[in-house]
Protein backbone atom coordinates (compact mmCIF):
# COMPACT_ATOMS: atom_id res chain seq x y z
CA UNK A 1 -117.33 -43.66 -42.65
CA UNK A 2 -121.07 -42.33 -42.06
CA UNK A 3 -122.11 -44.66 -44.50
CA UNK A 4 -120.90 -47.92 -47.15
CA UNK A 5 -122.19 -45.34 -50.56
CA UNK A 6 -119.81 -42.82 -49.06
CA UNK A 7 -116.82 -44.65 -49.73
CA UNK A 8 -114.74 -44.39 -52.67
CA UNK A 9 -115.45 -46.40 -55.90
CA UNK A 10 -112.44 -49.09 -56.74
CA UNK A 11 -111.52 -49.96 -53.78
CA UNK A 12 -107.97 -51.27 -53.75
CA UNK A 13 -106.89 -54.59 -53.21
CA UNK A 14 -106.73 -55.49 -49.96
CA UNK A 15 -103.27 -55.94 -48.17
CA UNK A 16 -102.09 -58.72 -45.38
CA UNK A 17 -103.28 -58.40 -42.02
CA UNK A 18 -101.36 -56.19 -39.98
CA UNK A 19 -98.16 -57.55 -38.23
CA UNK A 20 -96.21 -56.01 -34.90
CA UNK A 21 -95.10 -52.66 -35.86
CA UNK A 22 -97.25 -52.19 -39.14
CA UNK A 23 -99.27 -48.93 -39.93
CA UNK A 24 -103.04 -49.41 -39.87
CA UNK A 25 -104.88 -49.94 -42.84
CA UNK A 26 -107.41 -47.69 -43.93
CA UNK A 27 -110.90 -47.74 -44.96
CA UNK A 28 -109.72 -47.22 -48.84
CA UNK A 29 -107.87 -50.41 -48.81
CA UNK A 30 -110.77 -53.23 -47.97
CA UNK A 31 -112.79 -55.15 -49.92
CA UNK A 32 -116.37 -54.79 -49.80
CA UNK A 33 -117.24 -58.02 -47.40
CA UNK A 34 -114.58 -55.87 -44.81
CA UNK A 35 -116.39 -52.76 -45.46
CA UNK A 36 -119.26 -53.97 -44.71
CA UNK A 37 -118.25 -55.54 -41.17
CA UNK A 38 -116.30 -52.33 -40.22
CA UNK A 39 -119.70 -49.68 -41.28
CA UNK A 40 -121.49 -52.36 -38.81
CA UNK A 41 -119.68 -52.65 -36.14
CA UNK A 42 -118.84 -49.12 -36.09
CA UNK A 43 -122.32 -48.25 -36.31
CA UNK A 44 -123.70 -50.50 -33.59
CA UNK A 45 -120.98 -49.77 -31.11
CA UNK A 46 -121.40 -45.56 -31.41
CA UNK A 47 -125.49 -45.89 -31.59
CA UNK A 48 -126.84 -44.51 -28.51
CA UNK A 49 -130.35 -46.18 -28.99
CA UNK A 50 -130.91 -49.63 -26.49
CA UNK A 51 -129.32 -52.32 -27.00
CA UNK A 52 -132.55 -54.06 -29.07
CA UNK A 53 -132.76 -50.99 -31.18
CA UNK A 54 -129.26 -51.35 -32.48
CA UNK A 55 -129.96 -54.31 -35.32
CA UNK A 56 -132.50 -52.01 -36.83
CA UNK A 57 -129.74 -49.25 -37.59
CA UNK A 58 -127.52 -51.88 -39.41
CA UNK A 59 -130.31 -53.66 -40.92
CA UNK A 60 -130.98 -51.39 -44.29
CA UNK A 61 -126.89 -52.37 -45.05
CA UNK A 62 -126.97 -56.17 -44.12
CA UNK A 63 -130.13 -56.46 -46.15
CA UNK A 64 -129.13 -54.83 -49.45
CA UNK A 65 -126.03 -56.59 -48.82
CA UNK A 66 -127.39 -60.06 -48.42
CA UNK A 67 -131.23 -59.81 -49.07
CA UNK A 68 -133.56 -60.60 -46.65
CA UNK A 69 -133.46 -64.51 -46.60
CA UNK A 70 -131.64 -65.10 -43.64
CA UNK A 71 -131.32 -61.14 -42.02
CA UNK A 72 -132.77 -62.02 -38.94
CA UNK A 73 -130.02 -64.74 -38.25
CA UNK A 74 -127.33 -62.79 -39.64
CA UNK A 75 -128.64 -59.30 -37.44
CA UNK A 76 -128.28 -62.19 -34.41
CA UNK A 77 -124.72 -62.98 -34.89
CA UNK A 78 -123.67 -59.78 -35.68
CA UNK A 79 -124.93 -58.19 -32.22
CA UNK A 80 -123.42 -61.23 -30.89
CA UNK A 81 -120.13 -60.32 -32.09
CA UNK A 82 -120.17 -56.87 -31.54
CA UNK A 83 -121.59 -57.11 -28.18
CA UNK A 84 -118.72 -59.63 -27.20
CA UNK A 85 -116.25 -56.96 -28.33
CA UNK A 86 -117.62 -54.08 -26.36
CA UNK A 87 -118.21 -55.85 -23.23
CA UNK A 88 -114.33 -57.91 -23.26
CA UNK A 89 -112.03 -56.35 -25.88
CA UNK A 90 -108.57 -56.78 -24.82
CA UNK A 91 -107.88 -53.90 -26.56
CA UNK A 92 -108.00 -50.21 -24.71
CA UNK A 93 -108.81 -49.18 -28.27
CA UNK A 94 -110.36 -51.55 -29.26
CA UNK A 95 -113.33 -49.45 -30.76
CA UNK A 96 -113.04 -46.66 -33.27
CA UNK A 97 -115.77 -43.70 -34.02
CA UNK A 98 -117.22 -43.97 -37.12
CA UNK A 99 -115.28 -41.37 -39.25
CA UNK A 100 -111.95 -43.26 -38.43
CA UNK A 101 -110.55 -44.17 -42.14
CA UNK A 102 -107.64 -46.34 -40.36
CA UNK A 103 -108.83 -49.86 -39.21
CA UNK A 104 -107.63 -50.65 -35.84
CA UNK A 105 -105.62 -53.42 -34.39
CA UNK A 106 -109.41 -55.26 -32.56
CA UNK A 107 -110.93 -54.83 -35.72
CA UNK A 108 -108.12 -56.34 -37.94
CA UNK A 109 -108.17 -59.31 -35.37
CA UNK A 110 -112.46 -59.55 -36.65
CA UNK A 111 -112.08 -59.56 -39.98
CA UNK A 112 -109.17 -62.44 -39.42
CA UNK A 113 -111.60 -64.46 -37.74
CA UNK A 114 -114.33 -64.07 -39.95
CA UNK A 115 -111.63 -65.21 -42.94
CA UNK A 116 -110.25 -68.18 -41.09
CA UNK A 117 -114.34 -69.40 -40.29
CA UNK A 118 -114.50 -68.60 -43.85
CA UNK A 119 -111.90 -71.29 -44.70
CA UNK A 120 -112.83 -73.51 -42.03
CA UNK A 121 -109.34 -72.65 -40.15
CA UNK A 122 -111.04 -72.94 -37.06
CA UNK A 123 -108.35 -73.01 -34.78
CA UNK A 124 -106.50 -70.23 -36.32
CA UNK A 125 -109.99 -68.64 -35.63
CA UNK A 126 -110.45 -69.42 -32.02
CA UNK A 127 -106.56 -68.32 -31.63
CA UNK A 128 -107.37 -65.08 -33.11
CA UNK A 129 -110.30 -64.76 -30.93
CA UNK A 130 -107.87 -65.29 -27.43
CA UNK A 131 -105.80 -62.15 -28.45
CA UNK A 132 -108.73 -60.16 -28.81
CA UNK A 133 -110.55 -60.75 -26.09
CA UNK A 134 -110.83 -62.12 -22.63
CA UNK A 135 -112.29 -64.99 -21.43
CA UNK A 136 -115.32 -63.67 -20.40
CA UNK A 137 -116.83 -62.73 -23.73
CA UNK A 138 -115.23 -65.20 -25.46
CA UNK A 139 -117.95 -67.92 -26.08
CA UNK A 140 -120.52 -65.72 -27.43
CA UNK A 141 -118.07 -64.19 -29.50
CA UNK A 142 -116.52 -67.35 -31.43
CA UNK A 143 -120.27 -68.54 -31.54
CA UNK A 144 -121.68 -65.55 -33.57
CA UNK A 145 -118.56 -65.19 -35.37
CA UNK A 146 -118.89 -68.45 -36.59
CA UNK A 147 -122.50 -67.86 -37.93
CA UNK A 148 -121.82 -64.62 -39.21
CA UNK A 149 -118.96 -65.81 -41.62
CA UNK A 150 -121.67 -68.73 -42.91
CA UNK A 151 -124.19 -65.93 -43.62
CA UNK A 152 -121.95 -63.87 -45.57
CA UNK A 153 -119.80 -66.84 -47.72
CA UNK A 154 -123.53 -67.64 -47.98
CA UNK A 155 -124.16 -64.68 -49.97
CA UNK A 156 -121.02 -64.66 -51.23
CA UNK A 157 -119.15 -62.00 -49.71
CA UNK A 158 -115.87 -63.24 -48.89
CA UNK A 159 -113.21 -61.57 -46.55
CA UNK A 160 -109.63 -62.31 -48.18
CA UNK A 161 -107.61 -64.98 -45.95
CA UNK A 162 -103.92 -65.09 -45.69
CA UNK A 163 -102.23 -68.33 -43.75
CA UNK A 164 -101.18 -67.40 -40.63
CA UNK A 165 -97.02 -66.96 -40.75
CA UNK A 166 -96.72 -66.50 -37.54
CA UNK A 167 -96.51 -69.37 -35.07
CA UNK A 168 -98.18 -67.90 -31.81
CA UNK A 169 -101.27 -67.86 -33.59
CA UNK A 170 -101.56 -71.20 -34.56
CA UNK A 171 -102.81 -72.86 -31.28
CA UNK A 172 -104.35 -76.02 -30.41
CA UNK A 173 -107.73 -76.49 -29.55
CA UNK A 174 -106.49 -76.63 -25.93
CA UNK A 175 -104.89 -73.73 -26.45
CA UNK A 176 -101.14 -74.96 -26.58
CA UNK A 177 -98.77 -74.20 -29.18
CA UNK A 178 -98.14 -76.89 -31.44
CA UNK A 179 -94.64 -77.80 -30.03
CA UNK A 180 -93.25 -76.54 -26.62
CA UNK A 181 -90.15 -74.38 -26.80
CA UNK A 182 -86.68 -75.76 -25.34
CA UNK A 183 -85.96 -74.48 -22.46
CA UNK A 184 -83.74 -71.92 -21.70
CA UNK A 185 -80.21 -72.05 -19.62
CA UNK A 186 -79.95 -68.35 -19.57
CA UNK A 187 -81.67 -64.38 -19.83
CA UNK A 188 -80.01 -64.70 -23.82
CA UNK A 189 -81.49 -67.25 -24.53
CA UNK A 190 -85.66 -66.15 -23.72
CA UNK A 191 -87.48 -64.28 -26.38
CA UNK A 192 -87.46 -60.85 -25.47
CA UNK A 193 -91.24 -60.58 -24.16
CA UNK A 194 -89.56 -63.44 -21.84
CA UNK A 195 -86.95 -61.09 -21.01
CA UNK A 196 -88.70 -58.10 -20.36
CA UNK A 197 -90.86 -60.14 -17.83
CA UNK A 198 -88.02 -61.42 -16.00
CA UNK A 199 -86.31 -57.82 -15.83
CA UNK A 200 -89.33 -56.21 -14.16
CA UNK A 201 -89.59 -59.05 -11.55
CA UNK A 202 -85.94 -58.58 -11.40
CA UNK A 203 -86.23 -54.53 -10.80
CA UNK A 204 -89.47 -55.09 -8.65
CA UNK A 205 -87.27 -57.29 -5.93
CA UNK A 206 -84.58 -54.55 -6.26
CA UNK A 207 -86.18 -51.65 -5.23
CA UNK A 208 -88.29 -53.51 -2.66
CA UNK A 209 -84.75 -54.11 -0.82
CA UNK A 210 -83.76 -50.71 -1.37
CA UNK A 211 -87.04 -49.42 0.63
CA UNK A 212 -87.73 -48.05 -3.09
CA UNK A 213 -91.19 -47.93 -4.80
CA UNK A 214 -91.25 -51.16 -6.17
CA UNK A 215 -94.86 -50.95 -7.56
CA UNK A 216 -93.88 -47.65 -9.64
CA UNK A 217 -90.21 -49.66 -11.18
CA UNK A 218 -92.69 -52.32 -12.38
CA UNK A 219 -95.26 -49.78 -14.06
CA UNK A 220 -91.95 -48.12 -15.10
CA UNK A 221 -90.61 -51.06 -16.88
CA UNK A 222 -93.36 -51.91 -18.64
CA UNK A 223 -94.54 -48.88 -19.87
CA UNK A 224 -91.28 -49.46 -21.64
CA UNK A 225 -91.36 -52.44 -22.33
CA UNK A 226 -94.99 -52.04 -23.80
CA UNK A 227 -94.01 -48.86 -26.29
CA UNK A 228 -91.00 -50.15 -27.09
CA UNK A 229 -89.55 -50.21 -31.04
CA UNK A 230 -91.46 -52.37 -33.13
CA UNK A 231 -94.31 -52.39 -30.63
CA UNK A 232 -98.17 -52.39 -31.92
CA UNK A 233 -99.14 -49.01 -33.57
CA UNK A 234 -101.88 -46.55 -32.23
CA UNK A 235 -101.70 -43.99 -28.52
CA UNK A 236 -98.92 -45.39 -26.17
CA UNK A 237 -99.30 -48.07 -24.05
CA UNK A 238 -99.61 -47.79 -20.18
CA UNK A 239 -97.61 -50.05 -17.57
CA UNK A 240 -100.20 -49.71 -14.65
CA UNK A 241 -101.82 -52.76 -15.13
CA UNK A 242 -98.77 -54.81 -15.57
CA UNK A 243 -97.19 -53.45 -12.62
CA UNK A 244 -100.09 -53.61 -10.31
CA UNK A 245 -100.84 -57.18 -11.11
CA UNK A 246 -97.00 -58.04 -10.55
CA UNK A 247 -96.78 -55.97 -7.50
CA UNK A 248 -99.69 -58.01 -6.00
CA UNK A 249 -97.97 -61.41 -6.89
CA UNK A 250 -94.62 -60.35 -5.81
CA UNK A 251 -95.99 -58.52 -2.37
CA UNK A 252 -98.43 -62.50 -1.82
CA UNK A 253 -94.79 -63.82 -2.26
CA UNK A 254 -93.46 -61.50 0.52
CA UNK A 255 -95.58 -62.16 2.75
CA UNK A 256 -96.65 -65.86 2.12
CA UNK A 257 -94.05 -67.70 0.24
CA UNK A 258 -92.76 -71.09 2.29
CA UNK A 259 -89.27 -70.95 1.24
CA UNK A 260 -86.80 -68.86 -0.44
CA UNK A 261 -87.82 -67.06 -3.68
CA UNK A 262 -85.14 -67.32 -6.00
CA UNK A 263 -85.02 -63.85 -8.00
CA UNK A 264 -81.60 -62.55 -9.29
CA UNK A 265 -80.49 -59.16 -9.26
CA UNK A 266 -80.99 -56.82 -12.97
CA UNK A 267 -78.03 -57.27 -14.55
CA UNK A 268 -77.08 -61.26 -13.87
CA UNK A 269 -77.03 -63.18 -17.03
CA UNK A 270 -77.98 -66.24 -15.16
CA UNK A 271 -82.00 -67.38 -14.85
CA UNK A 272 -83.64 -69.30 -11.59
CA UNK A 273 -85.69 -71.66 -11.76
CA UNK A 274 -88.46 -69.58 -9.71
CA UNK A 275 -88.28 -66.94 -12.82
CA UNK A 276 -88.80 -69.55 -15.19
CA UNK A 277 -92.04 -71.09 -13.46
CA UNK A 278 -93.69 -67.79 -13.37
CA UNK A 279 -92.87 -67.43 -16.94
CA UNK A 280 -94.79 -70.96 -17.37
CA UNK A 281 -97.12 -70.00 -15.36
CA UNK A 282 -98.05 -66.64 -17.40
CA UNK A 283 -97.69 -68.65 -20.43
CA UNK A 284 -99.98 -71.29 -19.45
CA UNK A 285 -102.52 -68.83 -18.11
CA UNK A 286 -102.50 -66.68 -21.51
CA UNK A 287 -103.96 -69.38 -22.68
CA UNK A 288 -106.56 -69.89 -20.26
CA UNK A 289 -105.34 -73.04 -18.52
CA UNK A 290 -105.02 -72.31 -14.53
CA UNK A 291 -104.33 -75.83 -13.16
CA UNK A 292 -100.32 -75.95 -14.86
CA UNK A 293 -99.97 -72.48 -14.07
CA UNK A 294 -101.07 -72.90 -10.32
CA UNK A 295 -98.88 -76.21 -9.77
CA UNK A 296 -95.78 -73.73 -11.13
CA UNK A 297 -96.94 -71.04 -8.85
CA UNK A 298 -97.42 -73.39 -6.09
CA UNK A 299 -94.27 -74.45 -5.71
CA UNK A 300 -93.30 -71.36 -3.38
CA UNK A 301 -97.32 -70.12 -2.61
CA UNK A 302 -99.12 -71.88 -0.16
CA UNK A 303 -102.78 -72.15 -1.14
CA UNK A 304 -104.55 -69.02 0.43
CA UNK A 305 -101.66 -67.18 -0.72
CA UNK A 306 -101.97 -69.04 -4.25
CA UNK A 307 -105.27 -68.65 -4.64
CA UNK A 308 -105.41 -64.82 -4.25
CA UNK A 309 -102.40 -64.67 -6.60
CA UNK A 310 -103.92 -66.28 -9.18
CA UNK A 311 -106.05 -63.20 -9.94
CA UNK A 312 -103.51 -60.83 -10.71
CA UNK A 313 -101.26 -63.21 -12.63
CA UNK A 314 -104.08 -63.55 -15.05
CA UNK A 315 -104.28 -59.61 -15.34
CA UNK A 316 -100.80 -59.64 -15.84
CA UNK A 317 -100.75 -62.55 -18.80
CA UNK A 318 -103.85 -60.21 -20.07
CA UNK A 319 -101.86 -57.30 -19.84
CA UNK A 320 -99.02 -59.03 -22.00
CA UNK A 321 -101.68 -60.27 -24.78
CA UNK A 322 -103.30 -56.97 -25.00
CA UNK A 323 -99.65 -55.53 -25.86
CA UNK A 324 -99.32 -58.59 -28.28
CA UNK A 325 -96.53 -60.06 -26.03
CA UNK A 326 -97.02 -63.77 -25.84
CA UNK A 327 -95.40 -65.85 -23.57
CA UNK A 328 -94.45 -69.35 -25.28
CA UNK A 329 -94.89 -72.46 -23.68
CA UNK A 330 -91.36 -74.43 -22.76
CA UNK A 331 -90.27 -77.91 -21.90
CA UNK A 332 -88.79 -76.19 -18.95
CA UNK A 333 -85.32 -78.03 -17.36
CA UNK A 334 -86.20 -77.24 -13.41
CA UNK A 335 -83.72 -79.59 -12.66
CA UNK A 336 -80.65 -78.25 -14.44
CA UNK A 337 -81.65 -74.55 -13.46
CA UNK A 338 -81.83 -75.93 -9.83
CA UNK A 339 -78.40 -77.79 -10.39
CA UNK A 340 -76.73 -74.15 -11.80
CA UNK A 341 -78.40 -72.02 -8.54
CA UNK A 342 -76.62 -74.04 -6.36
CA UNK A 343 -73.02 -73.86 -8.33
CA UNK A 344 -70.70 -72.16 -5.45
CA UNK A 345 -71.14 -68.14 -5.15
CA UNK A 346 -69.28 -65.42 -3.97
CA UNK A 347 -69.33 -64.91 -0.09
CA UNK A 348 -70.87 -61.33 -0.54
CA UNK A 349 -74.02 -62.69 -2.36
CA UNK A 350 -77.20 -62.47 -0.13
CA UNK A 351 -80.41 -63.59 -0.54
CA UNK A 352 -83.57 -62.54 -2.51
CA UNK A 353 -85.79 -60.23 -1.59
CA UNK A 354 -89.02 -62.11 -1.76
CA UNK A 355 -87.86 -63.67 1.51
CA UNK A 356 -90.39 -63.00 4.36
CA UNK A 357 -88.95 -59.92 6.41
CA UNK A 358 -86.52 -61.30 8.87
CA UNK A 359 -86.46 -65.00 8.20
CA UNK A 360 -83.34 -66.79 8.12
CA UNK A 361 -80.76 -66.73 5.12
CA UNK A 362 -81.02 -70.53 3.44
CA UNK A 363 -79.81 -70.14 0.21
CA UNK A 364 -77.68 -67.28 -1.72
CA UNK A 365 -80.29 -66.42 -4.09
CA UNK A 366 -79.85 -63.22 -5.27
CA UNK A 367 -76.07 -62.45 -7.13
């Protein structure tokens, strides 16, 4: 992909954007308009020249592509979007040499956003533009995205759009999902990115009573978890991230937490109320909103202790997104998972792990 003339004449038709589990497309498949965007960004993130140079190397393209009437503007938003991508792609591969022909899973997620401005789906836009990347480089992003789709429907070079069929994509402009989720009674009931959050909490607690290494069960799990059947395409996906940031919340809970942490043990069918706020409080925090996702965390943090968790529950709920594991958003029943924790157990149960060393048994917690 040294160059657009290099590429073969009659290109094909261009197929849907890629779902969970999809091979990549390649270079031979795209229309023109995603030719173009691809050469460029490829191009400007592989030039070793300064920053300022960079424009100049994609200019001869954008300008035989879309004459010279508005280059200036359009070299602008370009290095806007392309800078946004190198400095906060979710993505660890987020960028691809040049003489890739497949089209990555970051650079699908571009040309998606460019379509939807294209359409004036804005939101699916924006939505598009949280998976991709984190908060960070967000703005600048959205903002030159936004132009550069104008500049090229301007010259007509459309990217083909496809309606989003997938729900998780289709957020508010709060971020929300349209409608929040029932909430669940049991482990069967979660989706299974729901799950597989709840069963490394689950394994984290149970090696940290064993005198086990808890952080290496967590990076364990999700390294599964994350390279699991069905999961993204491309090189496998690591679980240090994930288990580090969960290791931090669960050892702030350890040490902090002002009452009993109510964690169950791997294989119990049964889900606390305590596992379903920090799934609403990842959820909430995928989506960039902190306050819900501190008042779930709060209820067993005190604030120092909340406040420095905070931190690495947003690297976990960025850890999740980059795997395309999205947490949804429930109408959570606290009150009847509270009413089923306190049902009568067994005389052999004994409490949870995320107890404070030594403090007093309250509550069976852990069965």
């Amino acid at each position: 992909m040294s160059a657009i003339s290099d590429l073969p004449d009659g290109l094909a038709g261009p197929q849907a954007p890629r779902a969970k589990g999809v091979a990549p497309r390649h270079v031979a498949n795209l229309a023109f308009p995603e030719v173009l965007v691809i050469w460029a960004l490829r191009r400007y993130t592989n030039c070793r020249q300064p920053r300022e140079a960079r424009s100049a190397v994609i200019a001869p393209e954008f300008s035989r592509a879309l004459g010279l009437a508005h280059l200036e503007e359009t070299l602008a938003a370009f290095s806007a979007v392309a800078d946004g991508l190198m400095a906060a792609a979710r993505l660890p591969q987020a960028l691809s040499v040049i003489d890739d022909d497949r089209i990555n899973a970051t650079e699908e997620a571009l040309l998606s956003v460019l379509a939807a401005f294209q359409q004036g789906e804005t939101a699916q836009a924006r939505a598009l533009s949280e998976w991709c990347l984190l908060p960070v480089g967000r703005r600048r992003f959205v903002e030159g995205a936004e132009r550069l789709a104008r500049s090229l429907r301007a010259a007509a070079q459309l990217i083909p759009y496809q309606a989003p069929r997938r729900r998780e994509l289709v957020l508010g402009d709060k971020g929300e999902d349209a409608e929040l989720l029932a909430s669940a009674p049991d482990l069967a009931a979660l989706e299974e990115q729901e799950r597989g959050v709840v069963t490394a909490v689950r394994l984290w607690v149970s090696a940290y009573r064993q005198n086990e290494d808890a952080l290496a069960a967590a990076r364990r799990h999700f390294g599964c978890q994350f390279n699991a059947a069905g999961a993204l395409w491309g090189d496998p996906r690591s679980g240090e991230d994930a288990g580090l940031s969960l290791h931090a919340i669960l050892r702030n809970t350890t040490l902090a937490a002002h009452r009993p942490v109510d964690v169950r043990c791997p294989t119990c069918p049964g889900l606390s109320p305590d596992e379903a706020r920090l799934l609403e409080a990842l959820a909430w925090l995928q989506r960039d909103l902190g306050e819900p996702a501190a008042t779930a965390l709060g209820d067993w943090l005190p604030p120092a202790a909340l406040r420095l968790s905070l931190a690495p529950a947003r690297g976990l709920a960025q850890s999740l997104l980059a795997a395309e594991q999205l947490l949804p958003l429930r109408a959570w029943d606290l009150a009847a998972l509270e009413a089923a924790a306190t049902e009568p157990r067994r005389p052999t149960e004994t409490t949870a792990a995320t107890q404070q060393a030594g403090a007093p048994a309250r509550t069976p917690t852990l069965h």
